[in-house]
PDB file of N, CA and C in Angstrom:
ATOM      1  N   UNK A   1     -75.774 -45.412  87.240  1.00  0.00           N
ATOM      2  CA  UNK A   1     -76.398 -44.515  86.282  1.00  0.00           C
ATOM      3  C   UNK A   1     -77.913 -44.573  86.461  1.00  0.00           C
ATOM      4  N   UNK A   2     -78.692 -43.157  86.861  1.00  0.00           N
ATOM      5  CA  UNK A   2     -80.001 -43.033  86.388  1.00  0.00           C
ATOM      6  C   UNK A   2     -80.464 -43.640  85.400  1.00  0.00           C
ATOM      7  N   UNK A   3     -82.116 -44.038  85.213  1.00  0.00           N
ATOM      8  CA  UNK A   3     -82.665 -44.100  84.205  1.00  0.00           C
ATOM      9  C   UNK A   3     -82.966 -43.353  83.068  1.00  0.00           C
ATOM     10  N   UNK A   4     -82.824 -41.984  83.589  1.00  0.00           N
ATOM     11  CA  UNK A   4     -82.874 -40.602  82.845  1.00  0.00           C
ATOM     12  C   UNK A   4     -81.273 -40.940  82.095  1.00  0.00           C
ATOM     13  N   UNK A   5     -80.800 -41.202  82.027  1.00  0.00           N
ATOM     14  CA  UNK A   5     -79.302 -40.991  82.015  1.00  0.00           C
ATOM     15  C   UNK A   5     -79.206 -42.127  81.108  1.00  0.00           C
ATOM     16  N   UNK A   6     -79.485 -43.305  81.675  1.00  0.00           N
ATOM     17  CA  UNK A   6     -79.342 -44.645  80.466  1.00  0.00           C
ATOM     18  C   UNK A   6     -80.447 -44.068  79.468  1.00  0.00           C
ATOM     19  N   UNK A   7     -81.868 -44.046  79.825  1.00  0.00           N
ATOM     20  CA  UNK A   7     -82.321 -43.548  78.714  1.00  0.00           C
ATOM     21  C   UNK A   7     -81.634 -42.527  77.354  1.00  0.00           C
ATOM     22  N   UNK A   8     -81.166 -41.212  77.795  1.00  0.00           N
ATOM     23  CA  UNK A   8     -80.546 -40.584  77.028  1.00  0.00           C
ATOM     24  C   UNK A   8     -79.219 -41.375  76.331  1.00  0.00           C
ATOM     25  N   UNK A   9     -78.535 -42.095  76.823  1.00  0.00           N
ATOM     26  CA  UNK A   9     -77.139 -42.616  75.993  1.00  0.00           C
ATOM     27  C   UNK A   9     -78.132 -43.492  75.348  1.00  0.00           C
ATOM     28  N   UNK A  10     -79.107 -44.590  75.219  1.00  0.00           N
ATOM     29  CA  UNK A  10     -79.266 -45.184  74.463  1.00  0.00           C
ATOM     30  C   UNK A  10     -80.133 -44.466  73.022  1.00  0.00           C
ATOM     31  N   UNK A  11     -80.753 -43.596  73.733  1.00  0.00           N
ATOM     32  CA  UNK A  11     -81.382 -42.775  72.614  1.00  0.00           C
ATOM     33  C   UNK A  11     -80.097 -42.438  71.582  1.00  0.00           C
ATOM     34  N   UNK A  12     -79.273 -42.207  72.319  1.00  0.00           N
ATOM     35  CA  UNK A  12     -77.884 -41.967  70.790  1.00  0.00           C
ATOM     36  C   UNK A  12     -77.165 -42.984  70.240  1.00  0.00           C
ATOM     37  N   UNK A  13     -77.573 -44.254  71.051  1.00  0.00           N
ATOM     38  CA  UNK A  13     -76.980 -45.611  70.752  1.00  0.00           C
ATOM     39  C   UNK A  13     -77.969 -45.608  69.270  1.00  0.00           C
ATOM     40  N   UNK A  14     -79.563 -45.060  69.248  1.00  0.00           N
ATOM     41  CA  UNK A  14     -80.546 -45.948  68.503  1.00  0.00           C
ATOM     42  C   UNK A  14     -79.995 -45.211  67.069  1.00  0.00           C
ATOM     43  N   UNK A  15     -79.359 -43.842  67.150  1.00  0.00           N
ATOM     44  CA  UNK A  15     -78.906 -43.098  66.163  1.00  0.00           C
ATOM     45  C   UNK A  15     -78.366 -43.951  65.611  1.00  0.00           C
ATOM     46  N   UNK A  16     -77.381 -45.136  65.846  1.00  0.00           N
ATOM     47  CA  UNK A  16     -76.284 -45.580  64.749  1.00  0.00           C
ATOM     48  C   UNK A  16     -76.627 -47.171  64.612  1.00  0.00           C
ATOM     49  N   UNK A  17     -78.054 -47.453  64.933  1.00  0.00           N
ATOM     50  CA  UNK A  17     -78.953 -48.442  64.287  1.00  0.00           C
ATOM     51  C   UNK A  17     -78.281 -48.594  63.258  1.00  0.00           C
ATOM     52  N   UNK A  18     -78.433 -49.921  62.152  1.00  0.00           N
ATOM     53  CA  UNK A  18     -78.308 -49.881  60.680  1.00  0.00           C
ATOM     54  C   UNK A  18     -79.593 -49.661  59.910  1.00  0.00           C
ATOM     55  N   UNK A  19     -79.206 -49.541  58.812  1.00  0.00           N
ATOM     56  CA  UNK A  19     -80.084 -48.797  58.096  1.00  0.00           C
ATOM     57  C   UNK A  19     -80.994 -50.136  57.721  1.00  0.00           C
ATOM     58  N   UNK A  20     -80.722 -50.941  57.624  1.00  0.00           N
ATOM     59  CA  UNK A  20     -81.809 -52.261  57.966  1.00  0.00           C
ATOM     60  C   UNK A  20     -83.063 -52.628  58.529  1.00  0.00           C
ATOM     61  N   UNK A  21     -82.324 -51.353  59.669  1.00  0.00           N
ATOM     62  CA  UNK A  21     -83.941 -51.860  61.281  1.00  0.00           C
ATOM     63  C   UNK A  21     -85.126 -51.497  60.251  1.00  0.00           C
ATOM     64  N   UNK A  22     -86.088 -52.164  60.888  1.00  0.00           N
ATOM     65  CA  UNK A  22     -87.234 -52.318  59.917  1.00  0.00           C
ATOM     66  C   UNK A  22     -87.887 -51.153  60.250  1.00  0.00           C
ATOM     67  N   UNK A  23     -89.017 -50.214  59.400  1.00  0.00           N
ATOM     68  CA  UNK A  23     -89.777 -49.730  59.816  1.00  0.00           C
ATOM     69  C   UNK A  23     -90.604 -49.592  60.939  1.00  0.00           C
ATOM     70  N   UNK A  24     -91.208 -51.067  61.065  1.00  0.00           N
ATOM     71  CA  UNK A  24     -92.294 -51.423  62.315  1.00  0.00           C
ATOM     72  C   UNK A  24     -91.152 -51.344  63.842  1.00  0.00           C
ATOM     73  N   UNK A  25     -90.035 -51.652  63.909  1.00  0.00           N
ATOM     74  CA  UNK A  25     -88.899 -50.846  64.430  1.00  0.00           C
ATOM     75  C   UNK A  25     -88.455 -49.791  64.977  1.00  0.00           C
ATOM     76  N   UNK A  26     -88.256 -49.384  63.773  1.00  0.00           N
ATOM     77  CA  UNK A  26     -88.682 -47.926  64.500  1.00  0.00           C
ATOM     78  C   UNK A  26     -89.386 -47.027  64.418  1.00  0.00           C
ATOM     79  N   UNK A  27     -90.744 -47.370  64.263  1.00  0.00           N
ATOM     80  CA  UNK A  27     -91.869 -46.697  64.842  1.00  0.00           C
ATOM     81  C   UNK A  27     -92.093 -47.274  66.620  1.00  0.00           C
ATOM     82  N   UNK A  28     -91.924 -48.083  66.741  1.00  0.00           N
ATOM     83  CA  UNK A  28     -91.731 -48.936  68.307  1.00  0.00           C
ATOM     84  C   UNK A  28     -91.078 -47.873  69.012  1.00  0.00           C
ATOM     85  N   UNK A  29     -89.768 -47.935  68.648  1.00  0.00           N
ATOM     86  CA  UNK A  29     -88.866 -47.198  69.362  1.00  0.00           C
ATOM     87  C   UNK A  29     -89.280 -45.344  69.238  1.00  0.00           C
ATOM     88  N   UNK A  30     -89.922 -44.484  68.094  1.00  0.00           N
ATOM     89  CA  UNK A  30     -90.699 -43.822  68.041  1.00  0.00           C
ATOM     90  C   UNK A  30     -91.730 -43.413  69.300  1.00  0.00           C
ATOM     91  N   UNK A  31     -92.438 -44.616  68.999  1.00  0.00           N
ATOM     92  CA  UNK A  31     -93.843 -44.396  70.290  1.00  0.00           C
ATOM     93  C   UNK A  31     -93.087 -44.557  71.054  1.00  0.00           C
ATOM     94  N   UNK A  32     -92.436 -44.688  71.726  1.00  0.00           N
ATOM     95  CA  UNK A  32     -91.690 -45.172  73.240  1.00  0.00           C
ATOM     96  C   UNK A  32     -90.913 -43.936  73.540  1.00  0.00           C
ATOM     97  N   UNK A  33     -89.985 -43.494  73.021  1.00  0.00           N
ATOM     98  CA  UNK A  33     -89.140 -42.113  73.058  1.00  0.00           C
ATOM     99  C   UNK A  33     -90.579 -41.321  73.130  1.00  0.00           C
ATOM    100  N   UNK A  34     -91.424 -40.984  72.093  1.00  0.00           N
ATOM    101  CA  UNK A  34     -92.434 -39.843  72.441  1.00  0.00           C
ATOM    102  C   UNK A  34     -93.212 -40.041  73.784  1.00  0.00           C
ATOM    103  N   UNK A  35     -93.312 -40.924  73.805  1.00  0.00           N
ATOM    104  CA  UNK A  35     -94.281 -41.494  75.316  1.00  0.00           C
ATOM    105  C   UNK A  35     -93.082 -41.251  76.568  1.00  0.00           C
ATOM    106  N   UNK A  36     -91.892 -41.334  76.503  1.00  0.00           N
ATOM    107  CA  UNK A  36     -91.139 -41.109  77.494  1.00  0.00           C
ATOM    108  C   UNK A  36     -90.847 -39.925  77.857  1.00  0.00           C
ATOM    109  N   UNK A  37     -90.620 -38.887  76.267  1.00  0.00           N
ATOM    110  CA  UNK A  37     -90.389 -37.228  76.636  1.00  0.00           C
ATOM    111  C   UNK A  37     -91.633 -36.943  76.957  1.00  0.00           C
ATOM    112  N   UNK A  38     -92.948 -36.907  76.138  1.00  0.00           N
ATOM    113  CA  UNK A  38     -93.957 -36.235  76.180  1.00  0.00           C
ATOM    114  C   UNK A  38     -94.820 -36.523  77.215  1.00  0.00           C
ATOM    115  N   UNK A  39     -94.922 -37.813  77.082  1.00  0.00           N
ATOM    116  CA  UNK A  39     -96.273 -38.598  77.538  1.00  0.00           C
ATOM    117  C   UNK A  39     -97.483 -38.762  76.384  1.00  0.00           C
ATOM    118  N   UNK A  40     -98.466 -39.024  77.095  1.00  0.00           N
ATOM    119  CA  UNK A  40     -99.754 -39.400  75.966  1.00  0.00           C
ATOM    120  C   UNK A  40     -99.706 -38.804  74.839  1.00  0.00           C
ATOM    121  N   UNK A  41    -100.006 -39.665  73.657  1.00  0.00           N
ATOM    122  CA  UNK A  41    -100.075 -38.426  72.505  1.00  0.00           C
ATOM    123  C   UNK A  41    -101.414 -37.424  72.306  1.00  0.00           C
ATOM    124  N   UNK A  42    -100.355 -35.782  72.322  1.00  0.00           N
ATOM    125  CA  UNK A  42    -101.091 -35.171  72.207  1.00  0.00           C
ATOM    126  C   UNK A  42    -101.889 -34.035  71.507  1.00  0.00           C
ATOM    127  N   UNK A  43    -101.552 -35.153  69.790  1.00  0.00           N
ATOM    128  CA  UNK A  43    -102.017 -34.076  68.917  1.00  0.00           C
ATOM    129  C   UNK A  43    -103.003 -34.340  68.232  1.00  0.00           C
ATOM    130  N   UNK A  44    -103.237 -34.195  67.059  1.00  0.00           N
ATOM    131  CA  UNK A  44    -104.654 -35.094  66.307  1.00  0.00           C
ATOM    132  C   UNK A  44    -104.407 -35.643  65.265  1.00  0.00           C
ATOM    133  N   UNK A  45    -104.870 -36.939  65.163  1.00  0.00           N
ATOM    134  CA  UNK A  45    -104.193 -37.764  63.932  1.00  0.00           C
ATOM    135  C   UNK A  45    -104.026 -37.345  62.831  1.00  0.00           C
ATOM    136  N   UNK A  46    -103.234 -37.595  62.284  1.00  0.00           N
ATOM    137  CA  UNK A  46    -102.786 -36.780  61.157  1.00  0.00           C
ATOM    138  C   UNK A  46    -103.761 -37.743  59.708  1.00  0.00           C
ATOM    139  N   UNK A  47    -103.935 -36.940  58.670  1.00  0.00           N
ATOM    140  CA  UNK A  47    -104.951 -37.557  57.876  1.00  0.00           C
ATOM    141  C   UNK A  47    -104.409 -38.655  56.937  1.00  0.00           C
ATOM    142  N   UNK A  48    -105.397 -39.460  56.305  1.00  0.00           N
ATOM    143  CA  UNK A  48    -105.253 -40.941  55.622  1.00  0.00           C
ATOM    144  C   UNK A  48    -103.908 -40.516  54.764  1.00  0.00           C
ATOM    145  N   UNK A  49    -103.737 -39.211  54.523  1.00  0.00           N
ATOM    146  CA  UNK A  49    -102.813 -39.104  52.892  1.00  0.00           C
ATOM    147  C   UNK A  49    -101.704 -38.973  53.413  1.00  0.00           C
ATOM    148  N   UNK A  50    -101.266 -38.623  54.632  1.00  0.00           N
ATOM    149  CA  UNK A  50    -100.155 -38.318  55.363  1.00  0.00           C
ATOM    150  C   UNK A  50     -99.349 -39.804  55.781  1.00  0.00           C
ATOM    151  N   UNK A  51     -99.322 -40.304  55.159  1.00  0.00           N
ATOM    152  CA  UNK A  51     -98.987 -42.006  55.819  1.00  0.00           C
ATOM    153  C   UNK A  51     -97.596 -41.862  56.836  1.00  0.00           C
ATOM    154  N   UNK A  52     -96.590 -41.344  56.381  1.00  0.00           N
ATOM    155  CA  UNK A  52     -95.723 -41.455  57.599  1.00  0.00           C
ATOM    156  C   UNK A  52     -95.590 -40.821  59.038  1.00  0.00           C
ATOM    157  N   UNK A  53     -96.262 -39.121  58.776  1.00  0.00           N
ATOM    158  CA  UNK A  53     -96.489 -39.087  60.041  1.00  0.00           C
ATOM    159  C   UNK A  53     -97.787 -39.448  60.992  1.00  0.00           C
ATOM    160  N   UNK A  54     -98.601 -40.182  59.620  1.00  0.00           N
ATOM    161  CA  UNK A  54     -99.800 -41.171  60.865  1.00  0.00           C
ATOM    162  C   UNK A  54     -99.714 -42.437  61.052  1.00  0.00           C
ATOM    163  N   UNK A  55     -98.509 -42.481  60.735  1.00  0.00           N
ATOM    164  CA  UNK A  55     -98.204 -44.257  61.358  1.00  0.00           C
ATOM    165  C   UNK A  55     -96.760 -44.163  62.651  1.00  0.00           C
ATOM    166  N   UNK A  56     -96.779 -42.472  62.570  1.00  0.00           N
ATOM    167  CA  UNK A  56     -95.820 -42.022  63.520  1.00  0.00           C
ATOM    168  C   UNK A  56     -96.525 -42.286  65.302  1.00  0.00           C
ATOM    169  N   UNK A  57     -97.722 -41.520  64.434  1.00  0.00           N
ATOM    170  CA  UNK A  57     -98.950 -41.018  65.622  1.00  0.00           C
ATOM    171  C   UNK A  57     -99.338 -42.216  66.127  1.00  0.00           C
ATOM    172  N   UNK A  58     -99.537 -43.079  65.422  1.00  0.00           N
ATOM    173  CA  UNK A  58    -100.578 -44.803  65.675  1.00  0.00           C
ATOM    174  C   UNK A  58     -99.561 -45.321  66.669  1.00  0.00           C
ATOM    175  N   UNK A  59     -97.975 -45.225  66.318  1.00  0.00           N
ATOM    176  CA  UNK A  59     -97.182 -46.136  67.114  1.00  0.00           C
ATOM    177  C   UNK A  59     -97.247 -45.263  68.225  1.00  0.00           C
ATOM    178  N   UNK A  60     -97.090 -43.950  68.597  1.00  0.00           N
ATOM    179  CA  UNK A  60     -97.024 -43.357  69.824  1.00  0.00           C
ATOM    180  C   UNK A  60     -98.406 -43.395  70.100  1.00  0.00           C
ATOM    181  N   UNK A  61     -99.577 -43.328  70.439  1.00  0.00           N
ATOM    182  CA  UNK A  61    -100.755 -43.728  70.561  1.00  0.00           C
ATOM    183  C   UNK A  61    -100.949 -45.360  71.332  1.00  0.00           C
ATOM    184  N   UNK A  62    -100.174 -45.898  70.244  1.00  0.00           N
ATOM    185  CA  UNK A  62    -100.036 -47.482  70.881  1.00  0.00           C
ATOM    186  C   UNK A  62     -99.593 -47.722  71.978  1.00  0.00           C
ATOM    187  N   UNK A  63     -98.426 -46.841  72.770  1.00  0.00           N
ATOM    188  CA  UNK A  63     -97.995 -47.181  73.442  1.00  0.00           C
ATOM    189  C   UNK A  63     -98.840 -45.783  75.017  1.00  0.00           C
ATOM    190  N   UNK A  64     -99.870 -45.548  74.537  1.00  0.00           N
ATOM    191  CA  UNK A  64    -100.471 -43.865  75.483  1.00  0.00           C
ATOM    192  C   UNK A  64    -100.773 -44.789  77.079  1.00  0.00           C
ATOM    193  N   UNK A  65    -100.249 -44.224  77.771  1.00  0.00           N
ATOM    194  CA  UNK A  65    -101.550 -44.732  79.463  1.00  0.00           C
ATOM    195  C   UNK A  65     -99.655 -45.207  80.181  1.00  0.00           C
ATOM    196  N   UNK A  66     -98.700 -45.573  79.365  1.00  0.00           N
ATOM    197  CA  UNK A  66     -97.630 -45.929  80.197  1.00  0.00           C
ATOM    198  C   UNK A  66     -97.217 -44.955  80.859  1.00  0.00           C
ATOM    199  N   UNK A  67     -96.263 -45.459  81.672  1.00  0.00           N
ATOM    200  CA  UNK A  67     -95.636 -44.426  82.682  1.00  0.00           C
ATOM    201  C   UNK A  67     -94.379 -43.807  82.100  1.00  0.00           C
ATOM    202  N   UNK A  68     -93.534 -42.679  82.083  1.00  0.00           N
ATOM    203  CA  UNK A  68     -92.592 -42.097  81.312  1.00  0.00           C
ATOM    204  C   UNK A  68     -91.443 -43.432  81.777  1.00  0.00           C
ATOM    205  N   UNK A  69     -90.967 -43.760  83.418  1.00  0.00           N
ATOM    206  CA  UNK A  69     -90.410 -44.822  83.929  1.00  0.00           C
ATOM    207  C   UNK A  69     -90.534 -45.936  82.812  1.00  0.00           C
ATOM    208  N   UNK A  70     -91.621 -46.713  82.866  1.00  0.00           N
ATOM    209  CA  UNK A  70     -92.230 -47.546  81.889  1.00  0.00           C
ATOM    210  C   UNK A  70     -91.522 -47.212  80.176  1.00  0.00           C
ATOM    211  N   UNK A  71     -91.632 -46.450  79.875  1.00  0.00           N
ATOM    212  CA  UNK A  71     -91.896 -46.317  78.556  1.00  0.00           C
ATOM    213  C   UNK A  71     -90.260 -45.813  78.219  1.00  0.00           C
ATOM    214  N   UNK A  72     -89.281 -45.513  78.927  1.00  0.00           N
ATOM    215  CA  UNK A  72     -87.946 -45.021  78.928  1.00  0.00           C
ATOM    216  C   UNK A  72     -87.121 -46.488  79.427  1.00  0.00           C
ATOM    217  N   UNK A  73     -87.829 -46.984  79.874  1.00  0.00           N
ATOM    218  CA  UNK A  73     -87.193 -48.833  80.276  1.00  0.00           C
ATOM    219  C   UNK A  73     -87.454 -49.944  78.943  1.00  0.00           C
ATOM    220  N   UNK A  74     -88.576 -49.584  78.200  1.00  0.00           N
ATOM    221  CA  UNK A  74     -89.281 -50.424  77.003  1.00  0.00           C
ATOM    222  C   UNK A  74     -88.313 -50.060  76.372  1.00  0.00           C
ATOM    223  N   UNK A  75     -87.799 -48.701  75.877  1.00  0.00           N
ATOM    224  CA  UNK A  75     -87.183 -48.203  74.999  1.00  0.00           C
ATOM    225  C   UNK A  75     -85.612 -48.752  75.398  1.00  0.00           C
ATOM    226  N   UNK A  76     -84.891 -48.795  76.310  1.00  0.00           N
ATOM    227  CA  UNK A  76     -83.485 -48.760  76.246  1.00  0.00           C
ATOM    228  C   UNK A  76     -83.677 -50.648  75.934  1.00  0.00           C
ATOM    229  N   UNK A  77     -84.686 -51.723  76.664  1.00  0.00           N
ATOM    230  CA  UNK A  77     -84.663 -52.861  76.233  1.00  0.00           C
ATOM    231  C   UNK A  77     -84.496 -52.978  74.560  1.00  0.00           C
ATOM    232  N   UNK A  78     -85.359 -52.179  73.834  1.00  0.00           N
ATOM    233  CA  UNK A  78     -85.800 -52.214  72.686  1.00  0.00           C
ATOM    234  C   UNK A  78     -84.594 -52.199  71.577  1.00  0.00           C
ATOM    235  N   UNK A  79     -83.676 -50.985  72.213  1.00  0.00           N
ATOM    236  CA  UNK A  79     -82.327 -50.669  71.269  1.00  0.00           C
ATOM    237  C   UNK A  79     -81.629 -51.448  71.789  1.00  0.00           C
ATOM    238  N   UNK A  80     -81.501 -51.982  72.835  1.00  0.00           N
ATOM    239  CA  UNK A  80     -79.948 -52.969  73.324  1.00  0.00           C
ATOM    240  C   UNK A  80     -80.529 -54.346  72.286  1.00  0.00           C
ATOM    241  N   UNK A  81     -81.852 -54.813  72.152  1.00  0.00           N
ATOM    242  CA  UNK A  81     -82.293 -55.602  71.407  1.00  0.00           C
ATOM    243  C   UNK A  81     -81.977 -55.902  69.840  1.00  0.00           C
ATOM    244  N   UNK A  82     -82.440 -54.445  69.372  1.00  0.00           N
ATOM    245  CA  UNK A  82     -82.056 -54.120  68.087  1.00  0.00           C
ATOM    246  C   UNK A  82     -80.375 -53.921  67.341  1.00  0.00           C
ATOM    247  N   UNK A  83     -79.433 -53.291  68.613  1.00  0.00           N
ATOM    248  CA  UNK A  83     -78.364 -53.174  68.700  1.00  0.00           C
ATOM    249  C   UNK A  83     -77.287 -55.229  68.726  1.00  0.00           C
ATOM    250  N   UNK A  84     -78.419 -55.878  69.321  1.00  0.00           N
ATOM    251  CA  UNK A  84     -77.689 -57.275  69.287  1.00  0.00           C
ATOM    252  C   UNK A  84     -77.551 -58.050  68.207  1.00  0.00           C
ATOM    253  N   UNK A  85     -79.123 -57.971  67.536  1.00  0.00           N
ATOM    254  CA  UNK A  85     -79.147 -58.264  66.536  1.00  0.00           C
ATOM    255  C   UNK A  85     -78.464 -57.451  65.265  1.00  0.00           C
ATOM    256  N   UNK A  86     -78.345 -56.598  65.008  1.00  0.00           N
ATOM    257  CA  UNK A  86     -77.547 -56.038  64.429  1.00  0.00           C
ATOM    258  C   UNK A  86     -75.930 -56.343  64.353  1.00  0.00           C
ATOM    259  N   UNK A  87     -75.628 -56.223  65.289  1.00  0.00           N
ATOM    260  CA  UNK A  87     -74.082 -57.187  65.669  1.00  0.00           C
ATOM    261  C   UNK A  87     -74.363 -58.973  65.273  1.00  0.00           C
ATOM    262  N   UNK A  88     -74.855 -59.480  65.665  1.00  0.00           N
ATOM    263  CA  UNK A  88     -74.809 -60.843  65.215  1.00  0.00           C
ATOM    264  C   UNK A  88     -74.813 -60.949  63.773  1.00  0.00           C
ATOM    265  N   UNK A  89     -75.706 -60.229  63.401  1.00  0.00           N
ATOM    266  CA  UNK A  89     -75.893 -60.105  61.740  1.00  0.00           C
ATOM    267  C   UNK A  89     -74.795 -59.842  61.050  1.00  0.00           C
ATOM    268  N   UNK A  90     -74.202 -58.810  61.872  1.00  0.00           N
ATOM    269  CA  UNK A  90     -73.247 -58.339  61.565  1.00  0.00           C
ATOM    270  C   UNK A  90     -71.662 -59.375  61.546  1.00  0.00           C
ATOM    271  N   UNK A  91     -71.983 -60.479  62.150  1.00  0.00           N
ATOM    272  CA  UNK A  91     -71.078 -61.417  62.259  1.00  0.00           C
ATOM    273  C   UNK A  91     -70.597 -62.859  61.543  1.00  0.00           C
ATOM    274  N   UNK A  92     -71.872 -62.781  60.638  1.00  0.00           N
ATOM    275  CA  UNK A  92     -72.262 -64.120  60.143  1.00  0.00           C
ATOM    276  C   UNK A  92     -71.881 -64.050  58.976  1.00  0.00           C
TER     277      UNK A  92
END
């Protein structure tokens, strides 16, 4: 399997996350998916009163200058990560 290819199945793996994953979470996984479709972010920060979609922007920002390769490899680590812990948790 491509990377294009693992990328996309895990992107639907991150869909059935629990509702647990933390915020700072998934904004990670956020910047990483936008940095992988888009690349650099490329809009303008959104203002102080807007808090969720400028802490959308900050995490994709955080991750700007990677390579789509790069940033589609961070991301499938990120959910198989989140996906483990979730199961263990899920076990105890």
């Amino acid at each position: 399997m491509g990377l294009q290819e693992d990328f996309e199945e895990h992107a639907e793996k991150a869909k059935t996350l629990p509702e647990s994953t933390t915020n700072e979470d998934k904004l990670v996984l956020y910047g990483l998916y936008k940095q992988a479709t888009v690349g650099d972010v490329n809009t303008p920060k959104p203002g102080v009163f807007n808090m969720r979609d400028r802490a959308k922007w900050c995490a994709w920002e955080a991750v700007k200058g990677k390579s789509k390769e790069e940033a589609m490899s961070d991301y499938i680590t990120k959910v198989k990560q989140l996906l483990e812990e979730a199961a263990a948790a899920g076990t105890s």
